[in-house]
Protein backbone atom coordinates (compact mmCIF):
# COMPACT_ATOMS: atom_id res chain seq x y z
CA UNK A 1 -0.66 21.32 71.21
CA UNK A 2 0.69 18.28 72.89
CA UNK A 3 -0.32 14.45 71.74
CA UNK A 4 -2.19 14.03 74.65
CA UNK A 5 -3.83 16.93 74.19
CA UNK A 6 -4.81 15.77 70.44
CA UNK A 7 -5.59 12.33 71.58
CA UNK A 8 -9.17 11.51 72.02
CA UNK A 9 -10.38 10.30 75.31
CA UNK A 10 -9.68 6.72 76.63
CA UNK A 11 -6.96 6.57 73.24
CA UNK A 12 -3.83 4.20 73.75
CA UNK A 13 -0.96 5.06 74.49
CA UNK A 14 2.12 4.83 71.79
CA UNK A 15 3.15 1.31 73.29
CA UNK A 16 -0.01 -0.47 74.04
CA UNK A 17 -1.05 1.03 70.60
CA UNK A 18 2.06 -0.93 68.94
CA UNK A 19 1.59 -3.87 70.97
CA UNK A 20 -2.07 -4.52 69.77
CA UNK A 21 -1.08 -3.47 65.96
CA UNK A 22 1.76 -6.45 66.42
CA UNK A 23 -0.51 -8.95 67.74
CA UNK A 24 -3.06 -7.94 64.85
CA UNK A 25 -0.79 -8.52 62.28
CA UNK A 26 1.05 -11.54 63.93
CA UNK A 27 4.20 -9.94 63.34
CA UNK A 28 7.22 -8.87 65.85
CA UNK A 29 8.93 -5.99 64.69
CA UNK A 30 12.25 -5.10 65.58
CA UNK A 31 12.16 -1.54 64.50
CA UNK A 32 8.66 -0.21 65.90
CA UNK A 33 8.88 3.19 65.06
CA UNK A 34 8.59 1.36 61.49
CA UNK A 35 5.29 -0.21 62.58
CA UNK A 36 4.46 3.55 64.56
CA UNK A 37 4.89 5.20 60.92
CA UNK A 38 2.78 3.22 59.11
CA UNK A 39 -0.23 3.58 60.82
CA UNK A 40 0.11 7.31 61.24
CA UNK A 41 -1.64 9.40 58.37
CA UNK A 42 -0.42 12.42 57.40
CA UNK A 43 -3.46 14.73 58.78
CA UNK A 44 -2.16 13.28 61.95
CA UNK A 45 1.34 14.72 61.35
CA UNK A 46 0.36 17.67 59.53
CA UNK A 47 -1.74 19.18 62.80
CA UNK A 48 1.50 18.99 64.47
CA UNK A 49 4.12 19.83 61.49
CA UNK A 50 5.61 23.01 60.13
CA UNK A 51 6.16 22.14 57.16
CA UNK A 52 4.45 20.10 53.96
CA UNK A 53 8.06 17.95 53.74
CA UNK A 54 8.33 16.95 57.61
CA UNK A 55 4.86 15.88 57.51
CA UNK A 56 5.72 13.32 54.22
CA UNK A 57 8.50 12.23 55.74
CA UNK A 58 6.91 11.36 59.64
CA UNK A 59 3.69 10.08 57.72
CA UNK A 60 2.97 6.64 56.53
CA UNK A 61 2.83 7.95 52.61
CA UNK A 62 6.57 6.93 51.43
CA UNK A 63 5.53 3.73 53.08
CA UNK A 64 2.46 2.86 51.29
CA UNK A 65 4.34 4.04 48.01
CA UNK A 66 6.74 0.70 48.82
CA UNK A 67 4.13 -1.19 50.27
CA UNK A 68 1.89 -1.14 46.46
CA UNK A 69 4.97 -1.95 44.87
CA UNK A 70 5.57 -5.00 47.38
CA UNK A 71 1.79 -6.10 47.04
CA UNK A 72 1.99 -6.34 43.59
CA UNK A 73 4.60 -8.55 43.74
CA UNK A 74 3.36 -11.03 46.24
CA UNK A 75 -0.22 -10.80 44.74
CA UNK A 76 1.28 -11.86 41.73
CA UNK A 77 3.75 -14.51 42.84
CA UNK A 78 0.92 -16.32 45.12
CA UNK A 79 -1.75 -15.93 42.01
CA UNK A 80 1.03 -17.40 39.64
CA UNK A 81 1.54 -20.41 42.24
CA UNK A 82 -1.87 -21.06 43.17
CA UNK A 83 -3.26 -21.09 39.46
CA UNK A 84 -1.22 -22.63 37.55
CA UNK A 85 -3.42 -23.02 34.69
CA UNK A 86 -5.15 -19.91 34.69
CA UNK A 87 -3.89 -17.40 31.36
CA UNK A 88 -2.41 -13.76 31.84
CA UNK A 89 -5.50 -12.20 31.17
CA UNK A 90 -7.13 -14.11 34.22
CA UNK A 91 -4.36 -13.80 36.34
CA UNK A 92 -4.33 -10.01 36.15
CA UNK A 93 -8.04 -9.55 36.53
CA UNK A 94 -7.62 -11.47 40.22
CA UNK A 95 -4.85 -9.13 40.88
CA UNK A 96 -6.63 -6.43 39.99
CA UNK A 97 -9.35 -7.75 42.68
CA UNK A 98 -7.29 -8.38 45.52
CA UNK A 99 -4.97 -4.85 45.07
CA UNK A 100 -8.37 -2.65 44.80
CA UNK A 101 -8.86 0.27 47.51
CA UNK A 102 -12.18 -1.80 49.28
CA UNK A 103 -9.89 -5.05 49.64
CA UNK A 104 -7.48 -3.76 51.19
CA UNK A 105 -9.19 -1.61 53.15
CA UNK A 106 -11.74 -5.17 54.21
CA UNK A 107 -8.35 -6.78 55.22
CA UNK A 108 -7.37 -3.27 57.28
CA UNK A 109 -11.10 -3.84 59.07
CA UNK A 110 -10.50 -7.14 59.30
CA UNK A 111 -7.00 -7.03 61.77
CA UNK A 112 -8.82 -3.82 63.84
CA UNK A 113 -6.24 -1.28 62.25
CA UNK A 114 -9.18 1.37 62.38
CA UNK A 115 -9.13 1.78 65.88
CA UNK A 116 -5.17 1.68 65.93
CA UNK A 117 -4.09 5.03 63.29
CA UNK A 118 -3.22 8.24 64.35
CA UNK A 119 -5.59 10.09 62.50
CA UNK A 120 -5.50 14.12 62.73
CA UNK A 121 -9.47 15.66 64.41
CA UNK A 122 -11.00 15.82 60.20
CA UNK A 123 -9.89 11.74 59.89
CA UNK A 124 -11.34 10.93 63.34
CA UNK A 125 -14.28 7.98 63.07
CA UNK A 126 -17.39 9.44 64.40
CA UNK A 127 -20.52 7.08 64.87
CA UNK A 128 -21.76 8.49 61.34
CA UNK A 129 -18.47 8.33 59.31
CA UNK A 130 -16.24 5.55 59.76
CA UNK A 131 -12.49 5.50 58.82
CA UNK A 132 -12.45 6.05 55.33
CA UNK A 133 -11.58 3.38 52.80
CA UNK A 134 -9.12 5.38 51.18
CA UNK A 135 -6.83 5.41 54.41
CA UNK A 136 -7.20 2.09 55.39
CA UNK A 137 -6.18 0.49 52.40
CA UNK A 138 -3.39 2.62 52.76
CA UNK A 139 -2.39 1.74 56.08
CA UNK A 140 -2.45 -1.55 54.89
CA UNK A 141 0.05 -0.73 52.34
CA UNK A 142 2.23 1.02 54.67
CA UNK A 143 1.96 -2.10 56.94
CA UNK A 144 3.27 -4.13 54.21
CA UNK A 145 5.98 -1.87 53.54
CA UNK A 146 7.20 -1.68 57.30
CA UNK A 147 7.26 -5.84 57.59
CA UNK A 148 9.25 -5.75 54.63
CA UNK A 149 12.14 -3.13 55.62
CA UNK A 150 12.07 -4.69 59.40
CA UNK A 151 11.62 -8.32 58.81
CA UNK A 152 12.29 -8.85 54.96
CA UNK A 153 10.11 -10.40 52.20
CA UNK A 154 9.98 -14.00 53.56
CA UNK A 155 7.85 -13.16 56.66
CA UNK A 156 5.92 -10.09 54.90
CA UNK A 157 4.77 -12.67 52.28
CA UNK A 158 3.79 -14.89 54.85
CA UNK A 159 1.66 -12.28 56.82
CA UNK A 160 -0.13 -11.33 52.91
CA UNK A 161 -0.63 -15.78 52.45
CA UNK A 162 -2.74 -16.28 54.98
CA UNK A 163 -5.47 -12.78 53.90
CA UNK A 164 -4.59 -14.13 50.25
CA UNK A 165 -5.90 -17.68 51.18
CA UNK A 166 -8.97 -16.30 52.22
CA UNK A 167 -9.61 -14.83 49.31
CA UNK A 168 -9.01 -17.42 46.50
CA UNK A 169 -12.76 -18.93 46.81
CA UNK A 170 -13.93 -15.43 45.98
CA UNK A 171 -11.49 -15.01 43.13
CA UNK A 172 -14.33 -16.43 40.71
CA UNK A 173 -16.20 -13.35 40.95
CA UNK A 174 -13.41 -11.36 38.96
CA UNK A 175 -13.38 -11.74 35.35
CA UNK A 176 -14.36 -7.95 35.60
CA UNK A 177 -17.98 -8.71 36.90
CA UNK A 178 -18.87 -10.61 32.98
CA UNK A 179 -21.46 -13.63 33.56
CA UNK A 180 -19.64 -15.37 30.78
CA UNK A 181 -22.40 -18.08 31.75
CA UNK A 182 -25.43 -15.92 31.11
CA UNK A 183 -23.90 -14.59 27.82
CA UNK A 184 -23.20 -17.90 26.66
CA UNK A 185 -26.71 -19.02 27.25
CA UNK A 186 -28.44 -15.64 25.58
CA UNK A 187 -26.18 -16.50 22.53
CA UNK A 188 -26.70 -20.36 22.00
CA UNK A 189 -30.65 -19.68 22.77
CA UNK A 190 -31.00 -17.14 19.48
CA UNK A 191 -28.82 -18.30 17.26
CA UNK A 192 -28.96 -22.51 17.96
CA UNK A 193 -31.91 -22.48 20.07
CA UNK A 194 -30.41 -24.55 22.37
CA UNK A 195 -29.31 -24.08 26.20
CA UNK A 196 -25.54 -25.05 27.34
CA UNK A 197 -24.79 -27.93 29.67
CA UNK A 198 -22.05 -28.15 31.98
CA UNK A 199 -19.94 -31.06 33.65
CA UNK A 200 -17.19 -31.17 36.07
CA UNK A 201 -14.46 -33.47 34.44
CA UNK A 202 -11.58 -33.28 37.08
CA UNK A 203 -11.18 -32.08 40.59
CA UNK A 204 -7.26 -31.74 41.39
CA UNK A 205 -4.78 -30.93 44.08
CA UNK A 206 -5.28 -31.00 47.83
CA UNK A 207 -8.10 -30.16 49.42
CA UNK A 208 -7.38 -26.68 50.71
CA UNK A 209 -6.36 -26.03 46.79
CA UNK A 210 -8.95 -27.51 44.80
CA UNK A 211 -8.83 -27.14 41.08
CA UNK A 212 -11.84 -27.95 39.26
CA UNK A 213 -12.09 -28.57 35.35
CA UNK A 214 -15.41 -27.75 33.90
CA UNK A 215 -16.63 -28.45 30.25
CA UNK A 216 -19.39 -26.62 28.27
CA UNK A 217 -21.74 -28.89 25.65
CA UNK A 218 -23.79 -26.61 23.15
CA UNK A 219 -25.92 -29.20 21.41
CA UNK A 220 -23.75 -32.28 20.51
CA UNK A 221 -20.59 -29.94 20.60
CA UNK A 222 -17.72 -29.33 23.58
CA UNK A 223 -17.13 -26.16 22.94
CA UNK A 224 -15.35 -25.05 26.03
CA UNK A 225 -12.78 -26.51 28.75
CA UNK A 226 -12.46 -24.06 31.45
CA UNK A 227 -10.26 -24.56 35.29
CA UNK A 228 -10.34 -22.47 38.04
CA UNK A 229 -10.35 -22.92 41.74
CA UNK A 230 -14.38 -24.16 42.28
CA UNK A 231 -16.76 -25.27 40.46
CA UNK A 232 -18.36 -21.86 39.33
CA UNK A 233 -15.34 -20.33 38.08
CA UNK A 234 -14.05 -23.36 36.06
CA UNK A 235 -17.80 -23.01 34.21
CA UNK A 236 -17.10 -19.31 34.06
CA UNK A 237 -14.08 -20.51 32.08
CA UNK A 238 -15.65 -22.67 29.77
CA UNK A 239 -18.32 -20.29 28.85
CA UNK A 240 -16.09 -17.51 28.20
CA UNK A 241 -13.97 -19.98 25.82
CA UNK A 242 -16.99 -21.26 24.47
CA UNK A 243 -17.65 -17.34 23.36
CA UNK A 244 -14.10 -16.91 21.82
CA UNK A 245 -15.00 -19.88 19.50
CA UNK A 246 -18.53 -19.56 18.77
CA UNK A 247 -17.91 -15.44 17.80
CA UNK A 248 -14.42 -16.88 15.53
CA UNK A 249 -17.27 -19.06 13.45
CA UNK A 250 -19.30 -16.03 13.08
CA UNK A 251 -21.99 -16.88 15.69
CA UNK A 252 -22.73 -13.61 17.78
């Protein structure tokens, strides 16, 4: 069976298909069949393979293999830069955020890459069943990958900055889903009958890269300084260190 013949009606053809994936991703590529890999999935190449090992190799797997290893690194490098006072333990529960399956596969959404894969017939969308998240995010892996072997690391960490700045104002929600906050308060209500009160003591750095520094009163008592990049995650901060110190007395 020929491509056309597998292609769905009204489909794009293998160049106006690459030219819209370059202008999604802002990215010129010197090598396109780099770019043309990456977006194809291996049911695509399978329906037209004889073999399990010419399928791996013509599919965009080996890709997104380097392109986790490459997000992990840039994750962590503009995490590392952009918080600078923000512990391990935070730092790798943001990464953890931003490298999940339904991120990546938001940001794959995001620059149309659904409509651009070669999918084989069982991966075709269908009004019912979009794309699935699995294979977006890794397309978007595999996209990584292929601006890194065609353009280097300098331009595929730019095209990552600009999803990455997005996402730092939603960062806050991390700490693994705990309402440090709402703990803090259930605690300091039953055993000190009191409620917490929190202040913003410091707002630093521009204004696209705000840093706020929050601190947590129980009763007479600062009990926790927390920073973070808004307001809510700087109390989220506070609270959680105000938890470390209260449980080391005993309390909780």
């Amino acid at each position: 069976m020929t491509t056309q013949e597998m292609q769905r009606p009204g489909a794009l053809s293998d160049a106006e298909r690459l030219e819209r994936a370059m202008l999604a991703v802002g990215v010129r590529f010197r090598r396109p069949r780099l770019l043309r890999q990456a977006l194809t999935h291996l049911s695509y190449v399978y329906e037209r393979s004889r073999s399990v090992e010419a399928a791996i190799a013509e599919s965009n797997e080996r890709l997104e293999f380097l392109g986790d290893a490459v997000l992990e690194l840039l994750v962590s490098e503009f995490l590392y830069r952009r918080f600078p006072r923000a512990s391990e333990g935070e730092l790798t529960a943001y990464r953890a955020a931003l490298v999940r399956t339904p991120t990546l596969a938001r940001w794959a959404q995001r620059l149309g890459l659904a409509d651009l894969l070669y999918l084989g017939r069982g991966e075709q969308p269908r009004p019912d069943r979009p794309v699935r998240e699995r294979i977006l995010a890794g397309a978007f892996e595999a996209i990584l990958a292929a601006i890194y072997l065609d353009r280097g690391l300098r331009v595929a960490r730019s095209f990552l900055q600009r999803l990455l700045e997005e996402e730092a104002e939603n960062l806050i929600a991390l700490g693994q889903n705990e309402n440090y906050k709402g703990r803090l308060q259930e605690l300091t209500q039953e055993y000190l009958h009191v409620t917490p009160v929190y202040r913003t003591i410091a707002v630093t750095g521009p204004a696209h890269q705000r840093t706020f520094t929050a601190e947590v009163l129980v009763g007479d008592r600062a009990l926790g300084v927390g920073h973070g990049p808004s307001k809510r995650a700087a109390e989220q901060e506070a609270a959680r260190r105000a938890l470390e110190k209260l449980r080391a007395e005993g309390i909780g």
